[in-house]
C-alpha atoms as a PDB file:
ATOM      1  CA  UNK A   1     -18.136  -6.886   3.278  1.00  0.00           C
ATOM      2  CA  UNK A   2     -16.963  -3.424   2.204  1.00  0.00           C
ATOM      3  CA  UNK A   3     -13.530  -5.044   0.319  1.00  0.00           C
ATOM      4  CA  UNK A   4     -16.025  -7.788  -1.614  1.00  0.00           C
ATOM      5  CA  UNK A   5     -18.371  -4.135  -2.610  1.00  0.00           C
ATOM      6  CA  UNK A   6     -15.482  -2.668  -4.046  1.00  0.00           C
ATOM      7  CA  UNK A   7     -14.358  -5.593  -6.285  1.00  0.00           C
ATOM      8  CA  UNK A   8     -17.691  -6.351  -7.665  1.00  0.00           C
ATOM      9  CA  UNK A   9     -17.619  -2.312  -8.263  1.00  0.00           C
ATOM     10  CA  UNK A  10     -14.347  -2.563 -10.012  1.00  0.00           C
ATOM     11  CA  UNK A  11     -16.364  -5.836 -12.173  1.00  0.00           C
ATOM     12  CA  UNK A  12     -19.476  -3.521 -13.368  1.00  0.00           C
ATOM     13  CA  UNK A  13     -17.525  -0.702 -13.848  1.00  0.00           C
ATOM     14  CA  UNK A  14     -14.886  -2.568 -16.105  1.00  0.00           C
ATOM     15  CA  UNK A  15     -12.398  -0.926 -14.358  1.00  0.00           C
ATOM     16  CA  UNK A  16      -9.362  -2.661 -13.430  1.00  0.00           C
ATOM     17  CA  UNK A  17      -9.596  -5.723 -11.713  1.00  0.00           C
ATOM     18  CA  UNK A  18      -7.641  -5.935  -8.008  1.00  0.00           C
ATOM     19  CA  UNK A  19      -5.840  -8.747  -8.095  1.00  0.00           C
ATOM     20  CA  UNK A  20      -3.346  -8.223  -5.658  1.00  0.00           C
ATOM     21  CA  UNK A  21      -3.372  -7.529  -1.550  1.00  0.00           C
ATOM     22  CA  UNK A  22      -1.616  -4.146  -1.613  1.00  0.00           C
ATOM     23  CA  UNK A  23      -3.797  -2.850  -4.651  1.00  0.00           C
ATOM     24  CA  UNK A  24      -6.976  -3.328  -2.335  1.00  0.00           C
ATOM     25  CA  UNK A  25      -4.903  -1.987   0.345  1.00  0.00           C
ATOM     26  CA  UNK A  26      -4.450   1.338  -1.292  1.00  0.00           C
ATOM     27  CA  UNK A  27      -8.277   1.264  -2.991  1.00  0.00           C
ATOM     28  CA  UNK A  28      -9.680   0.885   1.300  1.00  0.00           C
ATOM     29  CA  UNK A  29      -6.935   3.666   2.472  1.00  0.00           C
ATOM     30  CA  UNK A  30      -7.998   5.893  -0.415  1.00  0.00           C
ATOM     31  CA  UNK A  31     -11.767   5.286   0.753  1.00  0.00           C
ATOM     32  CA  UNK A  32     -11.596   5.348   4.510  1.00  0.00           C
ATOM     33  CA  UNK A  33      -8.486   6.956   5.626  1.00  0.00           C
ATOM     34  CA  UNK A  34      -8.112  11.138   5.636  1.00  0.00           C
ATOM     35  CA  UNK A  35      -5.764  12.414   3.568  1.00  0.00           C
ATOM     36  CA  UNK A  36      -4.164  14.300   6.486  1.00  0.00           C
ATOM     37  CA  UNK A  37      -3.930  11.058   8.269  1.00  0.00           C
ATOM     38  CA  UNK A  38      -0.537   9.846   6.439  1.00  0.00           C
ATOM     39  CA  UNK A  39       0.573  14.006   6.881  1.00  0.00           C
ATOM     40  CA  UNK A  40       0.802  13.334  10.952  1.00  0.00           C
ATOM     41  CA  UNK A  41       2.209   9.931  11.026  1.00  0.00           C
ATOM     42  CA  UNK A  42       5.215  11.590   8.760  1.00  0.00           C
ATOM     43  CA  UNK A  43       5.514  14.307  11.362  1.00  0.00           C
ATOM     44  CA  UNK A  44       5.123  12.158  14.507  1.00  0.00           C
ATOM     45  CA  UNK A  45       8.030  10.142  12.730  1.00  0.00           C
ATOM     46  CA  UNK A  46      10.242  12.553  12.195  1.00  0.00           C
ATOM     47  CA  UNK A  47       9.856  13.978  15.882  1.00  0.00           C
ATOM     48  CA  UNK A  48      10.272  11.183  17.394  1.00  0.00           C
ATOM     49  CA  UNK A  49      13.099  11.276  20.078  1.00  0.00           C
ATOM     50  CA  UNK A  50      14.199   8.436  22.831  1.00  0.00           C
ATOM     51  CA  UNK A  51      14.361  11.005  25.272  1.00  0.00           C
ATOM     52  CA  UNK A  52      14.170   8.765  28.344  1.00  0.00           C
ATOM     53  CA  UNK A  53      13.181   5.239  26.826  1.00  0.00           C
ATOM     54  CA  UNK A  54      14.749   2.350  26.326  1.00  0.00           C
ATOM     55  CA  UNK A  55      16.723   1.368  23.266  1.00  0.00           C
ATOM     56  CA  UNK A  56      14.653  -1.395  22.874  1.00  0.00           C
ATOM     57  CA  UNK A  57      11.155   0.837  23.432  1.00  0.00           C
ATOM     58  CA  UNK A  58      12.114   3.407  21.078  1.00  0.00           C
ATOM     59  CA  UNK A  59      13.307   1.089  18.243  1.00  0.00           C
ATOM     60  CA  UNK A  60       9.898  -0.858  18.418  1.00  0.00           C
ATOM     61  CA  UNK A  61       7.660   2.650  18.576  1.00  0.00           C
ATOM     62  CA  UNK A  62      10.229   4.177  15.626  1.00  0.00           C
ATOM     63  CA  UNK A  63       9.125   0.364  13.440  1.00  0.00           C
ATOM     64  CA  UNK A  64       5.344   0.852  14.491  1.00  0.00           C
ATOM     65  CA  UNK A  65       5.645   4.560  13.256  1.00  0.00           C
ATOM     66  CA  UNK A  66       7.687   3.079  10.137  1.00  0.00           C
ATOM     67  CA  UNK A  67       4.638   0.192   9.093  1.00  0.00           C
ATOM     68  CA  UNK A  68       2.229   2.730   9.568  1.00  0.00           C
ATOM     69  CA  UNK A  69       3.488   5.345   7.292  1.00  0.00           C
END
């Protein structure tokens, strides 16, 4: 419900009109993610070491870490 709130927002506002996945993507992060949120998923990427994982665990946590940032 909160995505269809925000188009019909965009609609009375006549401000731009989302037409595309990522662009309402970016309008929910902006609303309901902190802005130190993206700040520690950069860090916890760039610390991230395989220490005593395997190849295989350590490439699939480095891709989650990737998507998420």
């Amino acid at each position: 419900m909160c995505w269809w709130t925000i188009v019909q927002d965009m609609l009375i506002s006549n401000g731009p009109p989302i037409e595309y996945w990522n662009d309402l993507k970016l309008v929910l992060r902006r609303i309901h993610i902190p802005s130190y949120f993206n700040r520690e998923l950069m860090n916890k990427l760039e610390r991230h070491q395989q220490m005593n994982m395997f190849v295989e665990e350590y490439k699939q946590k480095m891709e989650l870490f990737v998507m998420r940032v």
